[in-house]
N, C-alpha and C. Protein backbone atom coordinates (compact mmCIF):
# COMPACT_ATOMS: atom_id res chain seq x y z
N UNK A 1 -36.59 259.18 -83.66
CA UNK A 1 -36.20 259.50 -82.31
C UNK A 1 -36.77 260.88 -81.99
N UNK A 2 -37.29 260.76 -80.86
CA UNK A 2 -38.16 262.22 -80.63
C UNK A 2 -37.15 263.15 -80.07
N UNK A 3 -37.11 264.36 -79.92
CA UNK A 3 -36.53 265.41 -79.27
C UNK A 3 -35.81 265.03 -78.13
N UNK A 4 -36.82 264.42 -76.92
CA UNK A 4 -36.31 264.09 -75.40
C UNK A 4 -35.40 263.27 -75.71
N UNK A 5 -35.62 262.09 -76.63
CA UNK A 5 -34.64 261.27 -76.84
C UNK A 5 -33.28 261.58 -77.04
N UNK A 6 -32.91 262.57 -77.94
CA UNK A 6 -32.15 262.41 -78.38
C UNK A 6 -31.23 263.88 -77.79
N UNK A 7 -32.08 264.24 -76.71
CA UNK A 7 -31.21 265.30 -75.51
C UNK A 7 -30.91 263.90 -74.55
N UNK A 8 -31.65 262.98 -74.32
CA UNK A 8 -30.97 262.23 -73.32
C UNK A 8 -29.43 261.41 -74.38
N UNK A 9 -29.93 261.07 -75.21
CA UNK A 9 -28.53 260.17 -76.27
C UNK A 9 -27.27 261.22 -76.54
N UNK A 10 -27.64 262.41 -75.95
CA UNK A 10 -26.41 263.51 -76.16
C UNK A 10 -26.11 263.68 -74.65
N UNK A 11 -27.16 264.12 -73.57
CA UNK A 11 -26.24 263.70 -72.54
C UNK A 11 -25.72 262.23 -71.93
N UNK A 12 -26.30 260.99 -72.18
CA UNK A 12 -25.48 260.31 -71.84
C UNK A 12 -24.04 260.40 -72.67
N UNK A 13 -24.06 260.86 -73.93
CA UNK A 13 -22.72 260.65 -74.45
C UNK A 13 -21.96 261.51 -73.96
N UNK A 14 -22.32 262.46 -73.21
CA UNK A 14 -21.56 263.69 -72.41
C UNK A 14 -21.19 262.86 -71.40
N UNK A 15 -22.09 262.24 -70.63
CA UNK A 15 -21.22 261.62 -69.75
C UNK A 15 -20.68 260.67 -69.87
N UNK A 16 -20.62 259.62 -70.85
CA UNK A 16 -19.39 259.00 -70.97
C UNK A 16 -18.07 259.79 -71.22
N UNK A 17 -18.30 260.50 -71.97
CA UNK A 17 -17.38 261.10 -72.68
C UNK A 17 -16.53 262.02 -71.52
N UNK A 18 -16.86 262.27 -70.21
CA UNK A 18 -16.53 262.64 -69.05
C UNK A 18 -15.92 261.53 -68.26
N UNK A 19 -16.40 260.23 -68.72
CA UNK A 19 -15.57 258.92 -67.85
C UNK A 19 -14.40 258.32 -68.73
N UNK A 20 -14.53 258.93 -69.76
CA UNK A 20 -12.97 258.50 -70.85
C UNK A 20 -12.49 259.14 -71.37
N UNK A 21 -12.13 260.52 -70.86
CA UNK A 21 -11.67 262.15 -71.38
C UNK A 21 -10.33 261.68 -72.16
N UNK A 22 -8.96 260.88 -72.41
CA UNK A 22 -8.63 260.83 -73.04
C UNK A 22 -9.09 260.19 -74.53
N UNK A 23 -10.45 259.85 -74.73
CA UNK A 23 -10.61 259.30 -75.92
C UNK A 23 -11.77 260.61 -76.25
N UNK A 24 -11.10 260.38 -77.96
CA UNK A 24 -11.75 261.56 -78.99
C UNK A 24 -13.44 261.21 -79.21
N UNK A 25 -14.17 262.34 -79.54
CA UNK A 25 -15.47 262.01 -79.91
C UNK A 25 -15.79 261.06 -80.91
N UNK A 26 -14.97 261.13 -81.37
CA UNK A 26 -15.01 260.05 -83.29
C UNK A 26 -14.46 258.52 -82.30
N UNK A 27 -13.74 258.21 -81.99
CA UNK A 27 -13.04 257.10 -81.29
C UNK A 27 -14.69 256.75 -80.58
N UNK A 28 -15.00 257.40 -79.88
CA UNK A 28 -16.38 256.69 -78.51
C UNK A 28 -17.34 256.24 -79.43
N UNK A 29 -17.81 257.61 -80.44
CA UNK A 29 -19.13 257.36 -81.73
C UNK A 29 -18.50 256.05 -81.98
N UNK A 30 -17.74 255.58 -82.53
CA UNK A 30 -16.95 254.20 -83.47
C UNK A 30 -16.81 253.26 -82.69
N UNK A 31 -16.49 253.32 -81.02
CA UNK A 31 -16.33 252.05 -80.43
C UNK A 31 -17.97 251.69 -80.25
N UNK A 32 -18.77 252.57 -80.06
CA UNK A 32 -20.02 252.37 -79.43
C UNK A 32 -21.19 251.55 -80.57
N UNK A 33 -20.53 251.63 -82.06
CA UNK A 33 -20.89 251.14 -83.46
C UNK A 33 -20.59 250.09 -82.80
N UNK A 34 -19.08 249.45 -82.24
CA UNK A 34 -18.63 247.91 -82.39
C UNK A 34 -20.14 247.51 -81.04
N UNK A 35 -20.18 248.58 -80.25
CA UNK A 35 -20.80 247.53 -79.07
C UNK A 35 -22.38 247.37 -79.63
N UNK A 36 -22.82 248.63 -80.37
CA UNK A 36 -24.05 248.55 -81.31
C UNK A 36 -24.26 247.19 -82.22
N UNK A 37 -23.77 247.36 -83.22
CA UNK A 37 -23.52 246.73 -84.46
C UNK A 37 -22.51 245.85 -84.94
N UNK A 38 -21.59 245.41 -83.72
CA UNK A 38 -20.49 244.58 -84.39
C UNK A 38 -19.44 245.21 -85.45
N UNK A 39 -18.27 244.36 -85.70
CA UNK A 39 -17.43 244.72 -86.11
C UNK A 39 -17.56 245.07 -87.43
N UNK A 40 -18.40 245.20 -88.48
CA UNK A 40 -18.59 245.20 -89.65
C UNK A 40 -18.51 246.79 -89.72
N UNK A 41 -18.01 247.04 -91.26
CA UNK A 41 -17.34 248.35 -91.74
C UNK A 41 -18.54 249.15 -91.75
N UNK A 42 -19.86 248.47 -92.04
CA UNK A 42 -20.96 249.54 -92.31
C UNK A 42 -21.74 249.83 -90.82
N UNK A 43 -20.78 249.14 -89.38
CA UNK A 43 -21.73 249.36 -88.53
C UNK A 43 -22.22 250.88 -87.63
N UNK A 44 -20.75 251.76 -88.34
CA UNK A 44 -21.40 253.24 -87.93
C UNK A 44 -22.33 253.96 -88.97
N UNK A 45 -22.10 253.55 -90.01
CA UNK A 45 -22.97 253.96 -91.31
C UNK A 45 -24.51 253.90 -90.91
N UNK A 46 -24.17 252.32 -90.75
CA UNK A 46 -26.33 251.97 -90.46
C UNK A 46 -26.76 252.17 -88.94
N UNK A 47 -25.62 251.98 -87.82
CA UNK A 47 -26.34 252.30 -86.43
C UNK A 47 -27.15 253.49 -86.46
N UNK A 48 -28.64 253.64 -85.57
CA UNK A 48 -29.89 253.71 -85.47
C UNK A 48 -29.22 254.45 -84.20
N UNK A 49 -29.97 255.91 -84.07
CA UNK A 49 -29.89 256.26 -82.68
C UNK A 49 -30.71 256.25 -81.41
N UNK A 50 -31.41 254.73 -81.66
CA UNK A 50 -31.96 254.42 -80.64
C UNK A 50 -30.56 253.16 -80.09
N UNK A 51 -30.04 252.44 -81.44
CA UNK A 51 -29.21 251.63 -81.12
C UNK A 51 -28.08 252.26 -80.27
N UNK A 52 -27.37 253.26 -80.90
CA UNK A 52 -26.49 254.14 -80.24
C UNK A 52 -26.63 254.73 -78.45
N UNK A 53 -27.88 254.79 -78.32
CA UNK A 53 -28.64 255.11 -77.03
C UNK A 53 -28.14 253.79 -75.84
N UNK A 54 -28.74 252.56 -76.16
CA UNK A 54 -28.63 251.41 -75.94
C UNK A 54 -27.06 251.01 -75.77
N UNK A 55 -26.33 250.96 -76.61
CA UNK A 55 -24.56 250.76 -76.53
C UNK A 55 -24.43 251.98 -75.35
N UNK A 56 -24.14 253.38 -75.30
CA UNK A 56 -24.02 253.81 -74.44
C UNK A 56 -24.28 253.66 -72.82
N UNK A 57 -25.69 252.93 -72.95
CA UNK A 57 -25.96 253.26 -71.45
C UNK A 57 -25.47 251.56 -71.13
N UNK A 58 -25.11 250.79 -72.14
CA UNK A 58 -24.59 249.48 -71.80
C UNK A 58 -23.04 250.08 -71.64
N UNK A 59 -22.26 250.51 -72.00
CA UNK A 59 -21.03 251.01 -71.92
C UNK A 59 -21.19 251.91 -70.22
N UNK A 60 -22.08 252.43 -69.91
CA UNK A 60 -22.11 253.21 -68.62
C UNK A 60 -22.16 252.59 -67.58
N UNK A 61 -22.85 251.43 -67.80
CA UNK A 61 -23.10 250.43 -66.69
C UNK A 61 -21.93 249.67 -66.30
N UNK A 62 -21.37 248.97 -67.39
CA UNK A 62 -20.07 248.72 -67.16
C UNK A 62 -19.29 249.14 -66.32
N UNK A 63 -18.99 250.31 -67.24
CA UNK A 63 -17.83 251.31 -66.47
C UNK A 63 -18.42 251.74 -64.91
N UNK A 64 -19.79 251.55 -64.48
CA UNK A 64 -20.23 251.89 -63.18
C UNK A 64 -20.15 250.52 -62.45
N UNK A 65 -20.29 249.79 -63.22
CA UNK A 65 -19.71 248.23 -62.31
C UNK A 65 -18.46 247.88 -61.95
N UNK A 66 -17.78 248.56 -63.21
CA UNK A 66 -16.02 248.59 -62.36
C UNK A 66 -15.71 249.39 -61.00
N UNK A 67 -16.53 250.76 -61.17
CA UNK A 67 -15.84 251.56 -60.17
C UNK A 67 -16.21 251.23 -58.82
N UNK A 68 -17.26 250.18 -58.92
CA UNK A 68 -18.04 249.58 -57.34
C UNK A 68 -17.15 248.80 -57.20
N UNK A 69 -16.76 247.62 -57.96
CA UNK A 69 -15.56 246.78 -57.62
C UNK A 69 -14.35 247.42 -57.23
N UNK A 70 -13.73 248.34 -57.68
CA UNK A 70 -13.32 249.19 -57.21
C UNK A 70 -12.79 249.60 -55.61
N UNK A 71 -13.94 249.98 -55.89
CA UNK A 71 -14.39 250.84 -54.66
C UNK A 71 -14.21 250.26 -53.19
C-alpha cells in the first residue's frame, strides 16, 4: 500500500469513526475484519489494508444510504 493510500485508509477511518463516535477504535478495526474477511478468528490477523480500505468505504456507503432514506 503506497503512502496516498494509506492517508486515504486513515482518513476514511476518521470518518467513520466520526459517524459512530460511541464505538471504540478496536470495536470499528474488528467489525470492519467481519465485513472484510468474515467471521473467522484469523480475519483481523490476515486482513490486507487494501481489504480494510474496501470494508470501510463499503461501511460508508451504507451508513450514507441510510441517512438519504432518512432524510
Amino acid at each position: 500500500m503506497t503512502a496516498g493510500d494509506r492517508n486515504e485508509l486513515m482518513s476514511r477511518l476518521s470518518e467513520l469513526q466520526s459517524l459512530c463516535p460511541d464505538m471504540r477504535l478496536g470495536q470499528l478495526i474488528a467489525n470492519m475484519a467481519v465485513v472484510a474477511r468474515g467471521t473467522e478468528p484469523s480475519a483481523i490477523w490476515e486482513m490486507e489494508d487494501d481489504e480494510l480500505l474496501a470494508a470501510v468505504m463499503w461501511q460508508l456507503e451504507q451508513l450514507e444510504g441510510r441517512r438519504v432514506e432518512v432524510a
